[in-house]
PDB file of N, CA and C in Angstrom:
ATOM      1  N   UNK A   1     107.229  96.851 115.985  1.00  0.00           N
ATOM      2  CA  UNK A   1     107.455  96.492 114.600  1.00  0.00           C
ATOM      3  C   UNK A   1     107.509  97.722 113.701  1.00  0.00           C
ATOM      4  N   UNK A   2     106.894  98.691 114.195  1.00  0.00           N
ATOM      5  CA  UNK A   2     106.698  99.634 113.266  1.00  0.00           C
ATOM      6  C   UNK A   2     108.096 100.385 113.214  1.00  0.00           C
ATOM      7  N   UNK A   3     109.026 100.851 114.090  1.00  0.00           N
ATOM      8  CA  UNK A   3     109.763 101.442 114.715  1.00  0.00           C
ATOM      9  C   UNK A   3     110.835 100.770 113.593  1.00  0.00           C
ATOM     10  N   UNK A   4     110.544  99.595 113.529  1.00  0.00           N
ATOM     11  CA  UNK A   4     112.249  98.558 112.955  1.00  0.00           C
ATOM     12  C   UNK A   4     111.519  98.696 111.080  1.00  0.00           C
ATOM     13  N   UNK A   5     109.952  99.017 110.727  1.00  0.00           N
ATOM     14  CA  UNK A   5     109.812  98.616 109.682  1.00  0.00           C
ATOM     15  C   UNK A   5     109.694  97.303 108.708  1.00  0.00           C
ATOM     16  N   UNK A   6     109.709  96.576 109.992  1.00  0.00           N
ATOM     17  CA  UNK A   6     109.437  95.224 109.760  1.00  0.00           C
ATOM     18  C   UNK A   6     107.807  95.090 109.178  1.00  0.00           C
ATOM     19  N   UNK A   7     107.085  96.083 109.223  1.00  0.00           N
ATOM     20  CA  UNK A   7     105.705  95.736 108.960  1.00  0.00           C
ATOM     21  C   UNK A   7     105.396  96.284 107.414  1.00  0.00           C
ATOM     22  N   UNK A   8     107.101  96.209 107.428  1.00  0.00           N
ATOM     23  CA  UNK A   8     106.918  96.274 105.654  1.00  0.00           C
ATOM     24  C   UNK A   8     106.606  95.159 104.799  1.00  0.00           C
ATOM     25  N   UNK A   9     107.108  94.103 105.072  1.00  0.00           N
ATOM     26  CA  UNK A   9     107.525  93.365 104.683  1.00  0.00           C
ATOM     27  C   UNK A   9     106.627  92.158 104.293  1.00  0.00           C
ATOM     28  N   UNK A  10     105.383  92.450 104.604  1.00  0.00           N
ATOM     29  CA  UNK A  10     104.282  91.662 104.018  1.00  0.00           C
ATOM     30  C   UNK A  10     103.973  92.388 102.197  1.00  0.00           C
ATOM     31  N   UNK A  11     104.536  93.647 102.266  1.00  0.00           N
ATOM     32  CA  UNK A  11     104.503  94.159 101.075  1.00  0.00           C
ATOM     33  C   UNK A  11     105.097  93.708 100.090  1.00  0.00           C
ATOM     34  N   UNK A  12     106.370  92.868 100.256  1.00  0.00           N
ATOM     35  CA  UNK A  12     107.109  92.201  99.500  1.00  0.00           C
ATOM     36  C   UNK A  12     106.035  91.280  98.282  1.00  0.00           C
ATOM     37  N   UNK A  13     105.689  90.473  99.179  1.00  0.00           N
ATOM     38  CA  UNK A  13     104.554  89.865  98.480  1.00  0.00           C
ATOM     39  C   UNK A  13     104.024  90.527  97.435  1.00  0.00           C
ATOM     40  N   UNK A  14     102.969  91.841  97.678  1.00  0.00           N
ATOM     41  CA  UNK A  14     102.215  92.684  96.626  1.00  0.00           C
ATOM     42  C   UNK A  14     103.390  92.647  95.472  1.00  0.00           C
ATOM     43  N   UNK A  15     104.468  92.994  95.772  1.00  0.00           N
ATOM     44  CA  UNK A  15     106.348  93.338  94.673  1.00  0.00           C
ATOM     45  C   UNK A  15     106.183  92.009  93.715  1.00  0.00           C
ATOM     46  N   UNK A  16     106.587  90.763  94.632  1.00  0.00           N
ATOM     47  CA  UNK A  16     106.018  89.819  93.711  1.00  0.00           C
ATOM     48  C   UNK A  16     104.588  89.524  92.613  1.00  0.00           C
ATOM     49  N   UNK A  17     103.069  89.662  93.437  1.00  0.00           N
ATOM     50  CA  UNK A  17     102.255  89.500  92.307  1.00  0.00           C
ATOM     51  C   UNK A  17     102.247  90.818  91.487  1.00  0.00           C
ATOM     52  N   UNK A  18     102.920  91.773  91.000  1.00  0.00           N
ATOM     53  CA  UNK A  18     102.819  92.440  90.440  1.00  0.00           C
ATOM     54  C   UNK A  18     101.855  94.073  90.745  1.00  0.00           C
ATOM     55  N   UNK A  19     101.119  93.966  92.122  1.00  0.00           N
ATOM     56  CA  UNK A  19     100.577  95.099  92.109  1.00  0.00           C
ATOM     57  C   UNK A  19     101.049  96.323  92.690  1.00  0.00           C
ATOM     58  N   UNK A  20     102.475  95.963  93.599  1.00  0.00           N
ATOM     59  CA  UNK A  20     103.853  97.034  94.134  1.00  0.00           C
ATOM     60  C   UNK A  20     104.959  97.163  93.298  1.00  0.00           C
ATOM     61  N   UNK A  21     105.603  98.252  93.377  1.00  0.00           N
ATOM     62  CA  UNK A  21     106.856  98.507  92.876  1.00  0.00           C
ATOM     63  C   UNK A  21     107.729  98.322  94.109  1.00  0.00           C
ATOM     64  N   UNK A  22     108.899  98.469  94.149  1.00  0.00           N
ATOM     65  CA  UNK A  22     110.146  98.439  95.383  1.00  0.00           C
ATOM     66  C   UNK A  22     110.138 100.098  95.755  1.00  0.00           C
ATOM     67  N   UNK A  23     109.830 100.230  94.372  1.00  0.00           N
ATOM     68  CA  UNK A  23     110.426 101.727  94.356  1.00  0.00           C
ATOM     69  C   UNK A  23     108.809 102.877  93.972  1.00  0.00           C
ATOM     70  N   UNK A  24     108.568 103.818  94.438  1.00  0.00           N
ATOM     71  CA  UNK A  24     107.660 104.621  94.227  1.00  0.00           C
ATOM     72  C   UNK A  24     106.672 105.324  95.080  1.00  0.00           C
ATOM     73  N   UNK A  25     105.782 106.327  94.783  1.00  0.00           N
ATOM     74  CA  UNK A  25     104.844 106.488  95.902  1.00  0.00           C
ATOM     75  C   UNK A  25     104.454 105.778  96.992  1.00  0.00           C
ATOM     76  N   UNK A  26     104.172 105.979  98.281  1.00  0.00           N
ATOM     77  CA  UNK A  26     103.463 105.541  99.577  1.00  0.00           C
ATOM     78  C   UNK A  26     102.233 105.118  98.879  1.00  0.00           C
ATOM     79  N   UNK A  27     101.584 104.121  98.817  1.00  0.00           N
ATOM     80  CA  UNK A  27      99.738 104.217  99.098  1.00  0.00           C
ATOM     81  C   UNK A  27      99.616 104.776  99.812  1.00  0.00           C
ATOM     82  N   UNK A  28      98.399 105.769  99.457  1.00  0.00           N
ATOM     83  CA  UNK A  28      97.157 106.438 100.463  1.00  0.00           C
ATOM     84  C   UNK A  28      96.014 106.125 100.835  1.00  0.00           C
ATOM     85  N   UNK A  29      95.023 106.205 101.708  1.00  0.00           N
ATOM     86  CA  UNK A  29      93.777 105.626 101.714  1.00  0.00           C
ATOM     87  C   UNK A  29      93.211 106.115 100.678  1.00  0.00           C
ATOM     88  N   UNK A  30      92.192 105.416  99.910  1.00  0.00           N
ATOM     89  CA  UNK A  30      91.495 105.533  99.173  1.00  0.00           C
ATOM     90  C   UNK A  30      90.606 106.721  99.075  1.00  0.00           C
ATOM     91  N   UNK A  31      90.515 106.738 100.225  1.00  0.00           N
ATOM     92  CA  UNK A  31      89.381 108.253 100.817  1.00  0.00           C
ATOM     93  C   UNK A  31      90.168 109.387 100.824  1.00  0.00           C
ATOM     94  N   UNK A  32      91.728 109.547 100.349  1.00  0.00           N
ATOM     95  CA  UNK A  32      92.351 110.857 100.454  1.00  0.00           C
ATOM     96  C   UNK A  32      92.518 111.279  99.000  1.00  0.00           C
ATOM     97  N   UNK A  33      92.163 110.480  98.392  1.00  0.00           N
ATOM     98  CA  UNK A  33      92.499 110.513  96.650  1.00  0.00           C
ATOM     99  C   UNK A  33      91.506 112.026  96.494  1.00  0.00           C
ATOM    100  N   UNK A  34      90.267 111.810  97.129  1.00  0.00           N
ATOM    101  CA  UNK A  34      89.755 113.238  96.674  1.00  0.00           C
ATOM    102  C   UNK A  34      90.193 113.892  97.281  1.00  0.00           C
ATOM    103  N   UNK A  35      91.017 114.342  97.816  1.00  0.00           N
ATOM    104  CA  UNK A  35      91.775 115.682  98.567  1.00  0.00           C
ATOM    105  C   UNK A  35      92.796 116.187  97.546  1.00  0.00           C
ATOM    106  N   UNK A  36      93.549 115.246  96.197  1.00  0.00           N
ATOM    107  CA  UNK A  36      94.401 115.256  96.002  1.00  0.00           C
ATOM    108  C   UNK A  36      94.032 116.666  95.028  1.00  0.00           C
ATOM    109  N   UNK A  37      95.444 117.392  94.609  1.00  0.00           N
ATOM    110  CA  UNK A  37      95.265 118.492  93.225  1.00  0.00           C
ATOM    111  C   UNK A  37      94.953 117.772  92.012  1.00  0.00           C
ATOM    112  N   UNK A  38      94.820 118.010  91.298  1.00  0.00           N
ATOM    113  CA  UNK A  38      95.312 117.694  89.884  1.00  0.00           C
ATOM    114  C   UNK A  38      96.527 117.194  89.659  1.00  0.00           C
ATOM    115  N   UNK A  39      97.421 117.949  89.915  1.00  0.00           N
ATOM    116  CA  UNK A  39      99.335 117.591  90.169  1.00  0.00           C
ATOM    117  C   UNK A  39      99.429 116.997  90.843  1.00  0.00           C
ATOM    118  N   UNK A  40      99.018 116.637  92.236  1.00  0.00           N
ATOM    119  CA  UNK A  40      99.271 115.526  92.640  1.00  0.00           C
ATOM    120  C   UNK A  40      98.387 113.899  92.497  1.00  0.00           C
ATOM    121  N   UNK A  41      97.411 114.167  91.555  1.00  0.00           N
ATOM    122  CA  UNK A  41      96.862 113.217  90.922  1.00  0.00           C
ATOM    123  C   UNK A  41      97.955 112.111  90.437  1.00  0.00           C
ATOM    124  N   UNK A  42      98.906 112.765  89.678  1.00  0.00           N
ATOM    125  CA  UNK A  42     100.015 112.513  88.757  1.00  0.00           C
ATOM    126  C   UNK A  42     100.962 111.004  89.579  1.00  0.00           C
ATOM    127  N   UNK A  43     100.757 110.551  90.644  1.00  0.00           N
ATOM    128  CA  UNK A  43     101.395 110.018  91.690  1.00  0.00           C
ATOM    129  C   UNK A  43     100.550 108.565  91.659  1.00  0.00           C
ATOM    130  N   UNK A  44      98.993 108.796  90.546  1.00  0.00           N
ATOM    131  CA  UNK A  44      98.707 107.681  90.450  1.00  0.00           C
ATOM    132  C   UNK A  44      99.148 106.864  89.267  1.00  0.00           C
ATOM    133  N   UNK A  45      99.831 107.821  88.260  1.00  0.00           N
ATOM    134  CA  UNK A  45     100.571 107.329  87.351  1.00  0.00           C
ATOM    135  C   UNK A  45     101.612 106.370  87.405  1.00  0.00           C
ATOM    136  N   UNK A  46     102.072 105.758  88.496  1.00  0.00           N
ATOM    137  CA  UNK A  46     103.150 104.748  88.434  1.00  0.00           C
ATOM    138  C   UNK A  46     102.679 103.870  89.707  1.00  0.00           C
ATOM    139  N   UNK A  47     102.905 102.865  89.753  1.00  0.00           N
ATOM    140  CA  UNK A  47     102.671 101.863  91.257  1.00  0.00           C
ATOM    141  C   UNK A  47     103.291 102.142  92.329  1.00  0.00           C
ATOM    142  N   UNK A  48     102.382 102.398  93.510  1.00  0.00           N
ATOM    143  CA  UNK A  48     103.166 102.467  94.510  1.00  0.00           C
ATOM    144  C   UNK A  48     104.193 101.656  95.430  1.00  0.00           C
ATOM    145  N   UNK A  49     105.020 102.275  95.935  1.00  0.00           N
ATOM    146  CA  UNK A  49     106.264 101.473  96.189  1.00  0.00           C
ATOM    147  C   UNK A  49     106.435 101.134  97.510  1.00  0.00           C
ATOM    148  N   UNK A  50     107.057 100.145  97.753  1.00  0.00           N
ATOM    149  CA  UNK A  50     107.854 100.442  99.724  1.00  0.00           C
ATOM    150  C   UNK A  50     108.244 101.741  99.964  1.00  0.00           C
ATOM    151  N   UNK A  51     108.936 102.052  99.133  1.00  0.00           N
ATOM    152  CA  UNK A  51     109.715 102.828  99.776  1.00  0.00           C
ATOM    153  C   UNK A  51     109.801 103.834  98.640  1.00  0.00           C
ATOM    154  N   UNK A  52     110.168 105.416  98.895  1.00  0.00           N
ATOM    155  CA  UNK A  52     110.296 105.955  97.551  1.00  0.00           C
ATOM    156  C   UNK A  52     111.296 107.375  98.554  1.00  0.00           C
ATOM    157  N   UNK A  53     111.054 108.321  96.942  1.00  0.00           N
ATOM    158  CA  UNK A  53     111.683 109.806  97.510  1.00  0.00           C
ATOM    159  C   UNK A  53     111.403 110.089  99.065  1.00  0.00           C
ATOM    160  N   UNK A  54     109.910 110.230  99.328  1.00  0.00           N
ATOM    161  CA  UNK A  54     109.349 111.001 100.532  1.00  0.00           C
ATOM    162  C   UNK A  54     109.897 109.455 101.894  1.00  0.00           C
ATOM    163  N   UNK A  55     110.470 108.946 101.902  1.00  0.00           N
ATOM    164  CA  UNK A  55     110.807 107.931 102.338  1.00  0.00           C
ATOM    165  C   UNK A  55     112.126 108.454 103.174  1.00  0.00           C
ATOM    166  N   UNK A  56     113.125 108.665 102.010  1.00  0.00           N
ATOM    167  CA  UNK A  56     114.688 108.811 102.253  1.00  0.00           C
ATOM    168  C   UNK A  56     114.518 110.522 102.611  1.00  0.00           C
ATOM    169  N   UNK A  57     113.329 111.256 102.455  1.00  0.00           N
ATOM    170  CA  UNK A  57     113.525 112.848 102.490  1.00  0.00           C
ATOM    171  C   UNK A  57     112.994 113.282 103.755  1.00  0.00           C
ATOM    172  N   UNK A  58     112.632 111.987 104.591  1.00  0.00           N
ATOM    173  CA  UNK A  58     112.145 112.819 106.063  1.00  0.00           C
ATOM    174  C   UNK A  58     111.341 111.713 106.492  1.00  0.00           C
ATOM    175  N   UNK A  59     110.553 110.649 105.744  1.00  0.00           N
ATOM    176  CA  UNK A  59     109.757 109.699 106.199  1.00  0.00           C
ATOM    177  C   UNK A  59     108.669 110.285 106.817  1.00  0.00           C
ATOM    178  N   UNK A  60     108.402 109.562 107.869  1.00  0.00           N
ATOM    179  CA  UNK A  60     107.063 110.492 108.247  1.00  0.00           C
ATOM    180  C   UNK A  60     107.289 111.639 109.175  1.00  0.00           C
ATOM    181  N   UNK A  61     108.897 112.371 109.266  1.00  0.00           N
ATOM    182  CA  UNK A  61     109.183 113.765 109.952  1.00  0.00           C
ATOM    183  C   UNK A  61     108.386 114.892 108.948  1.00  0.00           C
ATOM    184  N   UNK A  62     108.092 114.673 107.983  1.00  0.00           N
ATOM    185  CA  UNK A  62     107.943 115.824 107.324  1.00  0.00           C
ATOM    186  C   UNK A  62     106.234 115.874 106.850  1.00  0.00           C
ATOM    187  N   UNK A  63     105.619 116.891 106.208  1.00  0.00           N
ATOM    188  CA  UNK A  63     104.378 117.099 106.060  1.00  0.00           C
ATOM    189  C   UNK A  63     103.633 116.639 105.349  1.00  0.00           C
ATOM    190  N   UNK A  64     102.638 116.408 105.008  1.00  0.00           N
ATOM    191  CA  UNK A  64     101.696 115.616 104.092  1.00  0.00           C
ATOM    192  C   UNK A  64     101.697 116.311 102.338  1.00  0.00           C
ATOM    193  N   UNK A  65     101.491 117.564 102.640  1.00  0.00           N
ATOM    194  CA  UNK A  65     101.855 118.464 101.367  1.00  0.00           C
ATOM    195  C   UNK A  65     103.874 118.411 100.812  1.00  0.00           C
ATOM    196  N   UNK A  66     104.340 118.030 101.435  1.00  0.00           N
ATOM    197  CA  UNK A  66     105.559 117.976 101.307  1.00  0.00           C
ATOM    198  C   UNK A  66     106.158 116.548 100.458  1.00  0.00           C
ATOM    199  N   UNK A  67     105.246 115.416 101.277  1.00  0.00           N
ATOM    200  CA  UNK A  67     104.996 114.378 101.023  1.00  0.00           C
ATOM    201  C   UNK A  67     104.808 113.946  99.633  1.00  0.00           C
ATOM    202  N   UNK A  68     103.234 114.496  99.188  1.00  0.00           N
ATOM    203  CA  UNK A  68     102.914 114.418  97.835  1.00  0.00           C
ATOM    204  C   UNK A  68     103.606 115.253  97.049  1.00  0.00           C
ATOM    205  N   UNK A  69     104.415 116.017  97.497  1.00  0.00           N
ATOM    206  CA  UNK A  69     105.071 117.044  96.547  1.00  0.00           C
ATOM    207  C   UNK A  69     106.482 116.144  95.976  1.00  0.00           C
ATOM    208  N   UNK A  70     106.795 115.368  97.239  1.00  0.00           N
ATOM    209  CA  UNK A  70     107.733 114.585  96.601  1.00  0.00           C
ATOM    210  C   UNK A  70     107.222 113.558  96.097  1.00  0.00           C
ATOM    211  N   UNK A  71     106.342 113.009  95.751  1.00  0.00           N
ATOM    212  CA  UNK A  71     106.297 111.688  95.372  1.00  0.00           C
ATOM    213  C   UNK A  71     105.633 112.143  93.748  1.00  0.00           C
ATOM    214  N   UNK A  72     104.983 113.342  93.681  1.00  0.00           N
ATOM    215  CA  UNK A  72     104.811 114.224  92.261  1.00  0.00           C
ATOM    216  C   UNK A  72     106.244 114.218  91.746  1.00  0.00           C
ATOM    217  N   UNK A  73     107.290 114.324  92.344  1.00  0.00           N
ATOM    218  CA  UNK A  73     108.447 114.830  92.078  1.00  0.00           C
ATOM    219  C   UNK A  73     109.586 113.454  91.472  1.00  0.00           C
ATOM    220  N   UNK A  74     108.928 112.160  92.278  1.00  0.00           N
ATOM    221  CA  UNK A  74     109.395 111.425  91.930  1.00  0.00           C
ATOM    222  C   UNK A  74     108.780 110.590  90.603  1.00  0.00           C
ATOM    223  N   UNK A  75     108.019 110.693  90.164  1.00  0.00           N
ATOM    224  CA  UNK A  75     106.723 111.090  89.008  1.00  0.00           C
ATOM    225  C   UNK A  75     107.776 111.228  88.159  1.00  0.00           C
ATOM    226  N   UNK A  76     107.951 112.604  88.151  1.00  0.00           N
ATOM    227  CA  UNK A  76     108.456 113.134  87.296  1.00  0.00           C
ATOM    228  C   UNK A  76     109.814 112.470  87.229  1.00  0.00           C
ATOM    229  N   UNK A  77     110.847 112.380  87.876  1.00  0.00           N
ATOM    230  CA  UNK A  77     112.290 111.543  88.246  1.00  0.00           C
ATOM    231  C   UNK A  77     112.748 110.387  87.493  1.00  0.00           C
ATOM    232  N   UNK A  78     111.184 109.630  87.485  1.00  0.00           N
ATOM    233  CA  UNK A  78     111.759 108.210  87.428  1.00  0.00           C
ATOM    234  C   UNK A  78     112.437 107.677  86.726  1.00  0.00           C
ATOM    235  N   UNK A  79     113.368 106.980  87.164  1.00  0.00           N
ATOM    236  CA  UNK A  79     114.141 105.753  86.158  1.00  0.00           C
ATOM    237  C   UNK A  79     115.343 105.328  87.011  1.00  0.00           C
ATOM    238  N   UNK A  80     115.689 104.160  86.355  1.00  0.00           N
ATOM    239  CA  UNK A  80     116.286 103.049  86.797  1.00  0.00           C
ATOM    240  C   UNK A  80     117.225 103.168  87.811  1.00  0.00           C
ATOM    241  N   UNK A  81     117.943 104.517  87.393  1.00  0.00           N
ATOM    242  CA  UNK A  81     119.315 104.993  88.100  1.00  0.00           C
ATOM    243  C   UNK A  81     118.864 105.602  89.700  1.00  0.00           C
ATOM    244  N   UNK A  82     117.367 106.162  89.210  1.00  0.00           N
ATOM    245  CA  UNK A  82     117.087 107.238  89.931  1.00  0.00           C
ATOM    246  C   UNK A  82     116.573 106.231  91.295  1.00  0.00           C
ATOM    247  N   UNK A  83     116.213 104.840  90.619  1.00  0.00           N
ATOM    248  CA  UNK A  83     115.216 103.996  91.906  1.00  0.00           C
ATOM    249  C   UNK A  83     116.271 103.449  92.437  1.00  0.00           C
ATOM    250  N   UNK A  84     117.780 103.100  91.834  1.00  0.00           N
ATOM    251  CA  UNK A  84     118.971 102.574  92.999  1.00  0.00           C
ATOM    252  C   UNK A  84     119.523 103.584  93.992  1.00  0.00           C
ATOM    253  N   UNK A  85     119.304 104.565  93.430  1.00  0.00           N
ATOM    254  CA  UNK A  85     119.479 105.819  94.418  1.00  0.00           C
ATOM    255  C   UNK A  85     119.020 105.704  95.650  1.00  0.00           C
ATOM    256  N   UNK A  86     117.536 105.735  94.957  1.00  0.00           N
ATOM    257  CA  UNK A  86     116.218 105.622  96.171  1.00  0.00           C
ATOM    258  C   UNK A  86     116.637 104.125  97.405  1.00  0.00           C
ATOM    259  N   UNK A  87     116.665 103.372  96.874  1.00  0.00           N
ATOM    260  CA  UNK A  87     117.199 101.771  97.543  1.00  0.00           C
ATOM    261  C   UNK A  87     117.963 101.807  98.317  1.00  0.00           C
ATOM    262  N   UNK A  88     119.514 102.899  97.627  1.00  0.00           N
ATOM    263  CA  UNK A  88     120.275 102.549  98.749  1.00  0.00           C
ATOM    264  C   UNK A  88     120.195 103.474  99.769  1.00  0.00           C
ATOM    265  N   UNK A  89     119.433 104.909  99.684  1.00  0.00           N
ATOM    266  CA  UNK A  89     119.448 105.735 100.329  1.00  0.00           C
ATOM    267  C   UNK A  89     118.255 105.027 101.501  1.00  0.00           C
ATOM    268  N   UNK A  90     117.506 103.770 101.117  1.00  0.00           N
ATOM    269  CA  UNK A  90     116.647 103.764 102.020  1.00  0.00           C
ATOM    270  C   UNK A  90     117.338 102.704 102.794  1.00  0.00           C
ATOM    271  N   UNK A  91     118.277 102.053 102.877  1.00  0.00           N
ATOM    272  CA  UNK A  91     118.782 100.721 103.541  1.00  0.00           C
ATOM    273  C   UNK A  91     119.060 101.384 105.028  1.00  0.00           C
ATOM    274  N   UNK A  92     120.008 102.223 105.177  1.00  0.00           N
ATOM    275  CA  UNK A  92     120.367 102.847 106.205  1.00  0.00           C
ATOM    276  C   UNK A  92     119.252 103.729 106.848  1.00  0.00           C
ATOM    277  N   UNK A  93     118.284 104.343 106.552  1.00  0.00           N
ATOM    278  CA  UNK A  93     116.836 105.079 106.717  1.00  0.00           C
ATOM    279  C   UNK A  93     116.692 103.892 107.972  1.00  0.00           C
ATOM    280  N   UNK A  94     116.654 103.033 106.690  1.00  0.00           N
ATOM    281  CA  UNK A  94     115.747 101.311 108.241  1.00  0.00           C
ATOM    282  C   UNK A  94     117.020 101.120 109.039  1.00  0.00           C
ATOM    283  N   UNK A  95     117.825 100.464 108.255  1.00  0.00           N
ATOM    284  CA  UNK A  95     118.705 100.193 109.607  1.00  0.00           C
ATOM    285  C   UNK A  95     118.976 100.763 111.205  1.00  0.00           C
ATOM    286  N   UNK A  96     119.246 102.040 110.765  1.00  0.00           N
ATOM    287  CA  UNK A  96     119.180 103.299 111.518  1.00  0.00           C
ATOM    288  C   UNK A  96     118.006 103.862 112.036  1.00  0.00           C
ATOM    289  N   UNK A  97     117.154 103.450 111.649  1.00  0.00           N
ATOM    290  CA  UNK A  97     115.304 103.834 112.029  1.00  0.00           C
ATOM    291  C   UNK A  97     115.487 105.424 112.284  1.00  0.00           C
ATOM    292  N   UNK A  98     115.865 105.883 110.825  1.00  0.00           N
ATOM    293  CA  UNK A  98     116.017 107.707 110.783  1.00  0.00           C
ATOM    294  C   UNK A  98     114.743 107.994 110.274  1.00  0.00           C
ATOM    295  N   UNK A  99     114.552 109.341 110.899  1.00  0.00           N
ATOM    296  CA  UNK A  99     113.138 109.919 111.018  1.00  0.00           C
ATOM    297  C   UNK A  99     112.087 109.253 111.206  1.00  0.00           C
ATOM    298  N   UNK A 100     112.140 108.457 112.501  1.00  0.00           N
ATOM    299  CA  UNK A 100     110.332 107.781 112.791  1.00  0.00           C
ATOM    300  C   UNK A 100     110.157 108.458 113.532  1.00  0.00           C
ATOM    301  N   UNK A 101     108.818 109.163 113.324  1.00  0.00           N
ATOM    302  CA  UNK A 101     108.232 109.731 114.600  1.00  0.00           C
ATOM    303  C   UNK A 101     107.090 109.557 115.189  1.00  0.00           C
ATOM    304  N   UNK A 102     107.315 108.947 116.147  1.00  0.00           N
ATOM    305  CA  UNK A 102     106.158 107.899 116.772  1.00  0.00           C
ATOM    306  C   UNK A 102     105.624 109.172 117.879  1.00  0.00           C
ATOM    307  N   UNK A 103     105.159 110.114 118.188  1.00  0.00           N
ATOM    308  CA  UNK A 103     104.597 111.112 118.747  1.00  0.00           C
ATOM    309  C   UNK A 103     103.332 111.326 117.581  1.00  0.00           C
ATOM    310  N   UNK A 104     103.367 111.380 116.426  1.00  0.00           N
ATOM    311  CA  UNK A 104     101.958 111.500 115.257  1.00  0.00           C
ATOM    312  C   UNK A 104     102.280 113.136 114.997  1.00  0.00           C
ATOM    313  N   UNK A 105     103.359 113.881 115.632  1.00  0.00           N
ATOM    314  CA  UNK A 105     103.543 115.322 114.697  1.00  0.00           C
ATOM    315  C   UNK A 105     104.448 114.974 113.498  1.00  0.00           C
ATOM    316  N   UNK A 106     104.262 116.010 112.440  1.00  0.00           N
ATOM    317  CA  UNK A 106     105.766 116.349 111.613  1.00  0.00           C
ATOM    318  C   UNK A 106     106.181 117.295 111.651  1.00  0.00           C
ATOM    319  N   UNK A 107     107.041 117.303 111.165  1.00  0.00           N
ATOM    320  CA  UNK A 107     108.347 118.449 111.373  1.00  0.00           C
ATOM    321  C   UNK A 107     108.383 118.824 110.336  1.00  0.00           C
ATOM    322  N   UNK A 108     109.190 120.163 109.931  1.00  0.00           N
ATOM    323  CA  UNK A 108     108.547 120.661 108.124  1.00  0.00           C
ATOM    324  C   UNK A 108     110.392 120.641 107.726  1.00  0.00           C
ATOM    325  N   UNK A 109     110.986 119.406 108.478  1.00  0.00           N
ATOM    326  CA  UNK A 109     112.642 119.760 107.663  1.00  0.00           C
ATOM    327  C   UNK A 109     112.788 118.695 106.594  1.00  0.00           C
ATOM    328  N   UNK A 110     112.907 118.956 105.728  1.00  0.00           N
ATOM    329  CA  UNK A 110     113.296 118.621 104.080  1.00  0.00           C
ATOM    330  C   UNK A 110     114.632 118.301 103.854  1.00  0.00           C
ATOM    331  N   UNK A 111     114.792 116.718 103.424  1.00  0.00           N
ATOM    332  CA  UNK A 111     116.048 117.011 102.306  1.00  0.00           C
ATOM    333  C   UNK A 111     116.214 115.704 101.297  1.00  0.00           C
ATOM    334  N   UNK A 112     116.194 116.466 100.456  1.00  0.00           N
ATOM    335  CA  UNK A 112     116.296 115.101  99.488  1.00  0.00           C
ATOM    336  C   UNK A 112     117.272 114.744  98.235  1.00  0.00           C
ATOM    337  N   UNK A 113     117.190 114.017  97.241  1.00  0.00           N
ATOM    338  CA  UNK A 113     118.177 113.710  96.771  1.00  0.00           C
ATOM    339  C   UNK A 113     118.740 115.068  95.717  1.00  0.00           C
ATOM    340  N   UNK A 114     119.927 114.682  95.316  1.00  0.00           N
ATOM    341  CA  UNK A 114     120.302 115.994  94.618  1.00  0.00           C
ATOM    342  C   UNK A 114     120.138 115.767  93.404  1.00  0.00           C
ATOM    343  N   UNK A 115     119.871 116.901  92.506  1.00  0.00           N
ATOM    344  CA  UNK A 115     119.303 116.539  91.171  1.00  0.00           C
ATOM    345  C   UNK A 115     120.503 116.028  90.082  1.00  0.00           C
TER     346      UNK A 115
END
């Protein structure tokens, strides 16, 4: 399930009662919040999403600092245009099941949307 992303999809639900966005930061465990900077504090400023930047920019190929750097980044980004971007760039991500990496390393290759 994990592989197809199907174990998203109980998240839908959260989208409906109001406590997910479609679009925005990953949740983190609760227990990583104190690890976070200051700047990446900033990531608690909007609801987290299914799916967001660090999603379509490597998923879980890429690094944890890389991670929050994008989702700071998408912080900063947001808006309407910017989350259909995000949507459609993520349809094919799943379809295609691009960048899962079911081994538990990441890879430090980057790429994301253009400004």
């Amino acid at each position: 399930m994990r592989q197809t992303s199907l174990d998203e999809i109980p998240q839908l639900f959260n989208v409906l009662r109001g406590d997910m966005s479609l679009v925005g930061p990953r949740p983190d465990q609760l227990d990583q919040i104190r690890f976070y900077t200051e700047r990446e504090k900033r990531k608690l400023l909007v609801k987290p999403g299914i799916t967001g930047l660090a999603q379509i920019s490597g998923r879980n190929n890429i690094t944890w600092e890389q991670r929050k750097g994008l989702d700071v980044e998408y912080v900063d980004r947001q808006s309407f245009w910017f989350d259909l971007a995000i949507l459609a760039k993520t349809i094919p991500y799943v379809l295609l099941r691009k960048d899962i990496n079911t081994d538990g390393r990441h890879s430090t290759s980057r790429a994301t949307l253009s400004h």
